[in-house]
C-alpha atoms as a PDB file:
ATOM      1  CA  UNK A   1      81.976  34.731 -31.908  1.00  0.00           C
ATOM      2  CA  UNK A   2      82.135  33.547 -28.377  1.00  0.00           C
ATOM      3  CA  UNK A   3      84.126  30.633 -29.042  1.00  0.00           C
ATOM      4  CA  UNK A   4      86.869  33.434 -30.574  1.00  0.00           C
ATOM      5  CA  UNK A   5      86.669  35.507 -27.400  1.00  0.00           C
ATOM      6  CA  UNK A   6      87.482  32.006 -25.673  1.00  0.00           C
ATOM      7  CA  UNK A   7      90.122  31.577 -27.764  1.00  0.00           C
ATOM      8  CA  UNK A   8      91.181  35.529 -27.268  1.00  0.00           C
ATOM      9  CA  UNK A   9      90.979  34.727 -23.854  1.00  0.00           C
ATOM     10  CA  UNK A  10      88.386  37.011 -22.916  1.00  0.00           C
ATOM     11  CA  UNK A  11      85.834  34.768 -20.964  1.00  0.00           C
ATOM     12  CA  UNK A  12      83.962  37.140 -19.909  1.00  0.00           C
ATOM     13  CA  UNK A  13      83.212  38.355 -22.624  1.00  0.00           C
ATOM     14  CA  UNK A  14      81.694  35.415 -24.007  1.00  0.00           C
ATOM     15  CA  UNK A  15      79.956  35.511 -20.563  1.00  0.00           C
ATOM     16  CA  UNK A  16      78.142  38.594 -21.613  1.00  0.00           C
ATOM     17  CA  UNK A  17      77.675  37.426 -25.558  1.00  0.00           C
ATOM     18  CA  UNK A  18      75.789  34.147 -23.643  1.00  0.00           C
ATOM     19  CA  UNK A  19      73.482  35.994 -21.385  1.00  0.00           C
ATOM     20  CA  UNK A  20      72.426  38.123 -23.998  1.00  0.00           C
ATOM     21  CA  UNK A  21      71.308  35.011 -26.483  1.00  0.00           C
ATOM     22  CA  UNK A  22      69.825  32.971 -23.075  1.00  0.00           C
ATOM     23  CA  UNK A  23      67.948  36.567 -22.537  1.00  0.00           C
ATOM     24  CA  UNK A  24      66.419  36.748 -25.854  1.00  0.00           C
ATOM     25  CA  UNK A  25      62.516  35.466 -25.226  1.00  0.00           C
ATOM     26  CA  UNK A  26      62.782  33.532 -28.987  1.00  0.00           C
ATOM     27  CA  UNK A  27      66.042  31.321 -27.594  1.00  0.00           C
ATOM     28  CA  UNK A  28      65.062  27.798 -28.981  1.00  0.00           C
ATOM     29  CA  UNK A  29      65.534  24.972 -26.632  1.00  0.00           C
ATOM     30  CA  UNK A  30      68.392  23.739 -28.943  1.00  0.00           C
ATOM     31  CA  UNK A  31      70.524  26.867 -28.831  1.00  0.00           C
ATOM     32  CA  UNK A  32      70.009  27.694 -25.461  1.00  0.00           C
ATOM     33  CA  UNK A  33      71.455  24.194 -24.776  1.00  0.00           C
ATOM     34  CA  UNK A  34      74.365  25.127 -26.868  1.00  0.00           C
ATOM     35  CA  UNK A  35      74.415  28.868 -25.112  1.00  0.00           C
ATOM     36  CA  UNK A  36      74.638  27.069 -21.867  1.00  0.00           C
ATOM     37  CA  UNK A  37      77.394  24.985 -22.948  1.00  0.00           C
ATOM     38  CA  UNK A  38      79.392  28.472 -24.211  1.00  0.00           C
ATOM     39  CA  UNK A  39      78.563  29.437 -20.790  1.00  0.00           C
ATOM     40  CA  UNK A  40      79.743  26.579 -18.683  1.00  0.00           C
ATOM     41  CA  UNK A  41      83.408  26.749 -21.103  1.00  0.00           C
ATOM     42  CA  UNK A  42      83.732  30.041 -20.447  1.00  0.00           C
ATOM     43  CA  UNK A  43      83.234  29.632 -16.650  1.00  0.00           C
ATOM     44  CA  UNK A  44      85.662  26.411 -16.524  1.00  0.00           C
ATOM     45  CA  UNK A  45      88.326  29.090 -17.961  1.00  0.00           C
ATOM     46  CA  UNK A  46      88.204  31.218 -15.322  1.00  0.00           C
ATOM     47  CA  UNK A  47      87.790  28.112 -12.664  1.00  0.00           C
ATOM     48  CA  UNK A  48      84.454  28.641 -11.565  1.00  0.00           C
ATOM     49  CA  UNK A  49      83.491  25.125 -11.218  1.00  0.00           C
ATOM     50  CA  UNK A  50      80.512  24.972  -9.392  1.00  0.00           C
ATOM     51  CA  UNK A  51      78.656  27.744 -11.953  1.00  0.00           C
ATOM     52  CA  UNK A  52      80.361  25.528 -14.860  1.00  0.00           C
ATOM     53  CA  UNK A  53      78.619  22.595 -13.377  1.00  0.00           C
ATOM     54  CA  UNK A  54      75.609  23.998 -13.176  1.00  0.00           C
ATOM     55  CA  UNK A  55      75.412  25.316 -17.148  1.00  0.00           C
ATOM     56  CA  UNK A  56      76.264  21.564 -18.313  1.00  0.00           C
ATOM     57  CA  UNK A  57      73.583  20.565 -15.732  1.00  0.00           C
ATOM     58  CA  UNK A  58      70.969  22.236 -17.941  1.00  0.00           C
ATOM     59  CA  UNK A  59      72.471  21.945 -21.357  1.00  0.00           C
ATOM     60  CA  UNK A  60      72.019  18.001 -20.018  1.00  0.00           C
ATOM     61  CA  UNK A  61      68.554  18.790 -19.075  1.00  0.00           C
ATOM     62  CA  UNK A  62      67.632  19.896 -23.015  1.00  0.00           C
ATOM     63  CA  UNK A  63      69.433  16.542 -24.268  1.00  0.00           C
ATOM     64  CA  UNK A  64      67.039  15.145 -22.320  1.00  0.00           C
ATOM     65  CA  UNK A  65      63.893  16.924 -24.358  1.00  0.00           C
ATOM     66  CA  UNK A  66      65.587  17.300 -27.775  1.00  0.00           C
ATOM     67  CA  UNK A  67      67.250  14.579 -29.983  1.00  0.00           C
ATOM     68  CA  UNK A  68      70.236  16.211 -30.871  1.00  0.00           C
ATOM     69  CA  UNK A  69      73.376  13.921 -30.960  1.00  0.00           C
ATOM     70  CA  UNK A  70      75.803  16.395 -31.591  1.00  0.00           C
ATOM     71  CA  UNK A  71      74.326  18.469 -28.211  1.00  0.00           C
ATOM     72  CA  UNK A  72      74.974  14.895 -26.215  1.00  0.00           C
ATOM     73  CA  UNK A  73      78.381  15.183 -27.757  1.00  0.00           C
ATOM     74  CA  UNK A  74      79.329  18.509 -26.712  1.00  0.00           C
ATOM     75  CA  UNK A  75      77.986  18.164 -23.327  1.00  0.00           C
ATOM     76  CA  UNK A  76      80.289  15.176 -23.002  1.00  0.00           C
ATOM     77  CA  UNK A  77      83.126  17.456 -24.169  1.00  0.00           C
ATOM     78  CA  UNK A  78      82.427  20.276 -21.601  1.00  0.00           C
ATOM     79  CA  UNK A  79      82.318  17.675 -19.010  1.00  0.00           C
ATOM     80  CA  UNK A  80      85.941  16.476 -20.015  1.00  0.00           C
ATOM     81  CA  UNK A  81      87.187  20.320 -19.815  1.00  0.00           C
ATOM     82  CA  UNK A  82      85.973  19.886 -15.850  1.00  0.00           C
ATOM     83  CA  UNK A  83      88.500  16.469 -15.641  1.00  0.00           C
ATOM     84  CA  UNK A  84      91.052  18.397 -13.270  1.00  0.00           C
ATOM     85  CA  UNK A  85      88.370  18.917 -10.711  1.00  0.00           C
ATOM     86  CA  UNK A  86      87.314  15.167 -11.234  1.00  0.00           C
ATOM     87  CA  UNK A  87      87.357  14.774  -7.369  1.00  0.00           C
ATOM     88  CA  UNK A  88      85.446  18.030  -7.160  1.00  0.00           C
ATOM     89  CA  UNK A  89      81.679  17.402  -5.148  1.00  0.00           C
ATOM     90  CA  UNK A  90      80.184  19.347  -7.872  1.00  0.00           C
ATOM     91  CA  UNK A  91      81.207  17.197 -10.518  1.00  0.00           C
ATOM     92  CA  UNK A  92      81.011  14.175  -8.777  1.00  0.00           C
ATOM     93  CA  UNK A  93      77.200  15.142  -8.786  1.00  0.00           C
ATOM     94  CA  UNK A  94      77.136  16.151 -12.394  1.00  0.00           C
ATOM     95  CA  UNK A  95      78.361  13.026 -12.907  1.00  0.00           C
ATOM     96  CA  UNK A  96      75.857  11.111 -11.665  1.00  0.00           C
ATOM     97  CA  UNK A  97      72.913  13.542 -13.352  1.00  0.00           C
ATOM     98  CA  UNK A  98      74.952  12.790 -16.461  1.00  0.00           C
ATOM     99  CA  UNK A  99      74.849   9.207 -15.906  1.00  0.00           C
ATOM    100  CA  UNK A 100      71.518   9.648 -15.168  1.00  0.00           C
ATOM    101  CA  UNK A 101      70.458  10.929 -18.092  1.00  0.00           C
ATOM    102  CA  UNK A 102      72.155   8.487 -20.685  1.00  0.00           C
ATOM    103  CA  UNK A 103      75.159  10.654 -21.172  1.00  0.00           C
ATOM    104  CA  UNK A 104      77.722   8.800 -20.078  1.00  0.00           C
ATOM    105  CA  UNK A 105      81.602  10.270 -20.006  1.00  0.00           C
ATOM    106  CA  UNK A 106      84.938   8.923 -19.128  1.00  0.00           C
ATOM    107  CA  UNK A 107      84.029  10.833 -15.442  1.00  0.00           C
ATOM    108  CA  UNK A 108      80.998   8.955 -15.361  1.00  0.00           C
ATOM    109  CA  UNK A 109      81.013   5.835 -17.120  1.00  0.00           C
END
């Protein structure tokens, strides 16, 4: 659903579709990760960067507790959405955290 409100163009939307799942007190780490990640695409839409940063900052953090590949993967994908704001302080940092963390990206490599 909130990756066809993203496509709709209705980010905000998705906004509110994400902080209703990362509200729900059963969230599993997993799908929170991927919530976040929701989040932080939604946010790049609408050019917040530093609040973008910020959800792939802790959809990195659950990478780094859970062994999912494919949530690696998609963090490296919502990093690449954030390549036009390379130069950007915020993701500079991510980029580092990312590196960091074993999750390397053309940004960060």
């Amino acid at each position: 659903m909130r990756d066809c409100q993203l496509y709709w163009g209705r980010p905000d939307d998705a906004i509110s579709s994400v902080v209703r799942t990362l509200s729900a007190p059963t969230t599993f780490n997993l799908a929170r990760g991927h919530a976040l990640l929701h989040y932080a695409e939604a946010l790049t839409w609408k050019r917040e960067v530093p609040g973008a940063v910020d959800k792939i900052r802790g959809a990195a953090q659950v990478t780094a507790r859970h062994s999912s590949g494919r949530l690696a993967e998609t963090v490296r994908q919502a990093r690449a959405r954030l390549q036009p704001w390379a130069g950007n302080k915020h993701v500079r940092t991510l980029d580092e955290e990312l590196r960091s963390l074993g999750i390397t990206t053309p940004g960060c490599s």
